[in-house]
Protein backbone atom coordinates (compact mmCIF):
# COMPACT_ATOMS: atom_id res chain seq x y z
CA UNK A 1 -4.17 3.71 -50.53
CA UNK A 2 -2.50 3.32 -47.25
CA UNK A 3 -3.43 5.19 -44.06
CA UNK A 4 -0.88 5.39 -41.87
CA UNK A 5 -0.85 6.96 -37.83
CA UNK A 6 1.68 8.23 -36.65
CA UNK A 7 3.15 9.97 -33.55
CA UNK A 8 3.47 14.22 -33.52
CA UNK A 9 7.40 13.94 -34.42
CA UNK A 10 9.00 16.03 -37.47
CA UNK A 11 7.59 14.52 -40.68
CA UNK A 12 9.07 14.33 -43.72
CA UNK A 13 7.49 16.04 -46.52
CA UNK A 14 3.97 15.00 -47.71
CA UNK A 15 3.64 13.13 -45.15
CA UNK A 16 0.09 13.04 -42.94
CA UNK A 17 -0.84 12.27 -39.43
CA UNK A 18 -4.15 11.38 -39.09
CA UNK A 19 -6.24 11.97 -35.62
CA UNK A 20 -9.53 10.11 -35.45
CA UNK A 21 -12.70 12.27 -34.56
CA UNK A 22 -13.54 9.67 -31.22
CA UNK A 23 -16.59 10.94 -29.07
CA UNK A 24 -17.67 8.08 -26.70
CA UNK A 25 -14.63 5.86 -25.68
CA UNK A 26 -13.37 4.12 -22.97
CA UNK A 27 -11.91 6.30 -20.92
CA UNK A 28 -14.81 8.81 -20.32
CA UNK A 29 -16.95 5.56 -19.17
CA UNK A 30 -14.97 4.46 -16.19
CA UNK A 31 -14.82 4.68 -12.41
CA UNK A 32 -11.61 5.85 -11.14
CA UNK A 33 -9.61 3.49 -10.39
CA UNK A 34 -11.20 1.63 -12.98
CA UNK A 35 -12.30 -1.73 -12.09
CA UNK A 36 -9.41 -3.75 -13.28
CA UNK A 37 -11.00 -7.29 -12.53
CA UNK A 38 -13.79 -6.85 -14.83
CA UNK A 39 -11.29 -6.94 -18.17
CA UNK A 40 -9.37 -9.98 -19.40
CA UNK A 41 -6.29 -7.97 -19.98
CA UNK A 42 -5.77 -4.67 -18.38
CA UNK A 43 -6.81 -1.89 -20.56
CA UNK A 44 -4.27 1.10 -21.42
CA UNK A 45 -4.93 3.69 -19.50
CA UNK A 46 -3.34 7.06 -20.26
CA UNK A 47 -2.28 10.17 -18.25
CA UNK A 48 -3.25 13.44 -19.51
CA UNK A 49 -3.46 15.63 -16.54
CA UNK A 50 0.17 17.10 -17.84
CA UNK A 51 -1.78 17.92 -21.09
CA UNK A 52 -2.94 21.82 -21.61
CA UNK A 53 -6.53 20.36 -22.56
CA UNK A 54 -9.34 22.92 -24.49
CA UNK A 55 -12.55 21.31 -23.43
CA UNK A 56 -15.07 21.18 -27.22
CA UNK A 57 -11.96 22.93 -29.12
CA UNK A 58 -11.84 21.31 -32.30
CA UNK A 59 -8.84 19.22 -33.59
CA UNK A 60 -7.46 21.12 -35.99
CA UNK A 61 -7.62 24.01 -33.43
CA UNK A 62 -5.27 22.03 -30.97
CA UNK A 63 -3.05 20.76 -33.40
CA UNK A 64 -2.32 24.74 -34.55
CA UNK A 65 -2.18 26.34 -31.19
CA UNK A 66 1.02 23.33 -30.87
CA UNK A 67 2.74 24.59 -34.12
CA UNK A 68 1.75 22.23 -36.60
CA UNK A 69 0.20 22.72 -40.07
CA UNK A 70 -2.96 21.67 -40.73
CA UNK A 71 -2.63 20.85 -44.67
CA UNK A 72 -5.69 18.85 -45.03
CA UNK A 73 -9.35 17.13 -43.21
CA UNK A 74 -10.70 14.34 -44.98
CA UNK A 75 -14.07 13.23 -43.92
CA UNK A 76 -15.08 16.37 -41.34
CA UNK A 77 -17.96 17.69 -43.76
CA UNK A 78 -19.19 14.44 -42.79
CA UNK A 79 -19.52 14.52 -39.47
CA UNK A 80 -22.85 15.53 -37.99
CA UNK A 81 -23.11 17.05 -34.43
CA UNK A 82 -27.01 16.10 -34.15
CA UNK A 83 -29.01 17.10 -30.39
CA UNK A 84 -28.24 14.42 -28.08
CA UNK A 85 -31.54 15.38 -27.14
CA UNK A 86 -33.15 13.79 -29.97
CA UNK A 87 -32.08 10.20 -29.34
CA UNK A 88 -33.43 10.32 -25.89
CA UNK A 89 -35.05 7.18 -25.31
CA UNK A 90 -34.03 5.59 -28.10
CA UNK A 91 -31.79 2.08 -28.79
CA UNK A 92 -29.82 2.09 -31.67
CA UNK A 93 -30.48 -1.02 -33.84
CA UNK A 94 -27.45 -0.06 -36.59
CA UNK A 95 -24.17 1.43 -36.88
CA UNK A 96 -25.59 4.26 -39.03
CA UNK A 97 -27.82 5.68 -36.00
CA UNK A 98 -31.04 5.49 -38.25
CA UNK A 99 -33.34 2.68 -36.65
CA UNK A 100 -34.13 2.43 -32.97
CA UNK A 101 -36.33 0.65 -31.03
CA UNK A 102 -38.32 3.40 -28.37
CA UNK A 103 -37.30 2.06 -24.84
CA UNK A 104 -40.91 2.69 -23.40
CA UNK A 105 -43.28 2.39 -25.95
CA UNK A 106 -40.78 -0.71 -27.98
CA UNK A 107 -41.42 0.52 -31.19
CA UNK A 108 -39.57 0.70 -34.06
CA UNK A 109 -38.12 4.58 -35.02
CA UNK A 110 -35.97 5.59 -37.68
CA UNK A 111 -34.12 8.81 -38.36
CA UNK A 112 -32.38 10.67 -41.00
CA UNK A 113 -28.99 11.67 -40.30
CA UNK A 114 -30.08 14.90 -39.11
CA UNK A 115 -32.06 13.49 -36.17
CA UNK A 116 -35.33 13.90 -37.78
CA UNK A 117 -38.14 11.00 -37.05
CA UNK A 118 -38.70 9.48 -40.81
CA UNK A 119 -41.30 6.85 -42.12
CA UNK A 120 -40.09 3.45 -42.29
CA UNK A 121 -37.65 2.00 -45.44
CA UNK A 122 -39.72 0.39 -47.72
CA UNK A 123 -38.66 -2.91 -48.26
C-alpha cells in the first residue's frame, strides 16, 4: 500500500488526499521573527494570515466548508484528546505517552491511554 500527499487540486477518481492530524509543531513554538541563527538550514516558514482559519474546527469540517468530499478518515477513532491537565508535571519517557518520570518528586509514572495513573508493566 502506498500513501501518497498531495496538494487540494481536482483529483481524479479514487483518488485520496491525506491531511495529517499535527498538534505540537514548529511553527506554534517560535518567536516571531524566528531566530534564524539557531537552525543549520532555514526552516520553511509559511504564511497563513490570507487563510479563513476556524480555531479547534476539525479537519474534515474545513475541508467541507471549501467544497471537497470527505469520502473517508482512517485512523481518527484513534486519536485520543486526553486533559492536558493530566500530564502536568510529567516527562514523557516513550513515544506512546505511557511512562514518565514526575519532574519534582523523579519518579517513575505510567498511564493508560486515557490519562489514567496505572501500576507499573510487569516485566
Amino acid at each position: 500500500t502506498t500513501t501518497t500527499t498531495r496538494t487540494f487540486a481536482a483529483l481524479s477518481q479514487g483518488e485520496n488526499v491525506v491531511v495529517p492530524l499535527v498538534t505540537d509543531s514548529l511553527e506554534w513554538t517560535l518567536s516571531s521573527p524566528p531566530p534564524l541563527h539557531q537552525f543549520e538550514e532555514p526552516p520553511l516558514i509559511v504564511e497563513c494570515e490570507h487563510l479563513g482559519l476556524k480555531p479547534g474546527a476539525e479537519v474534515e469540517e474545513v475541508l467541507e466548508s471549501q467544497g471537497e468530499t470527505i469520502s473517508d478518515i482512517v485512523g481518527k477513532e484513534g486519536w485520543l484528546a486526553n486533559d492536558p491537565k493530566l500530564y502536568e508535571g510529567l516527562i514523557p519517557q516513550n513515544v506512546e505517552w505511557t511512562e514518565f518520570i514526575d519532574e519534582k518528586t523523579g519518579e517513575w509514572v505510567y498511564l493508560d491511554e486515557f490519562g489514567q495513573r496505572v501500576d507499573a508493566p510487569k516485566a
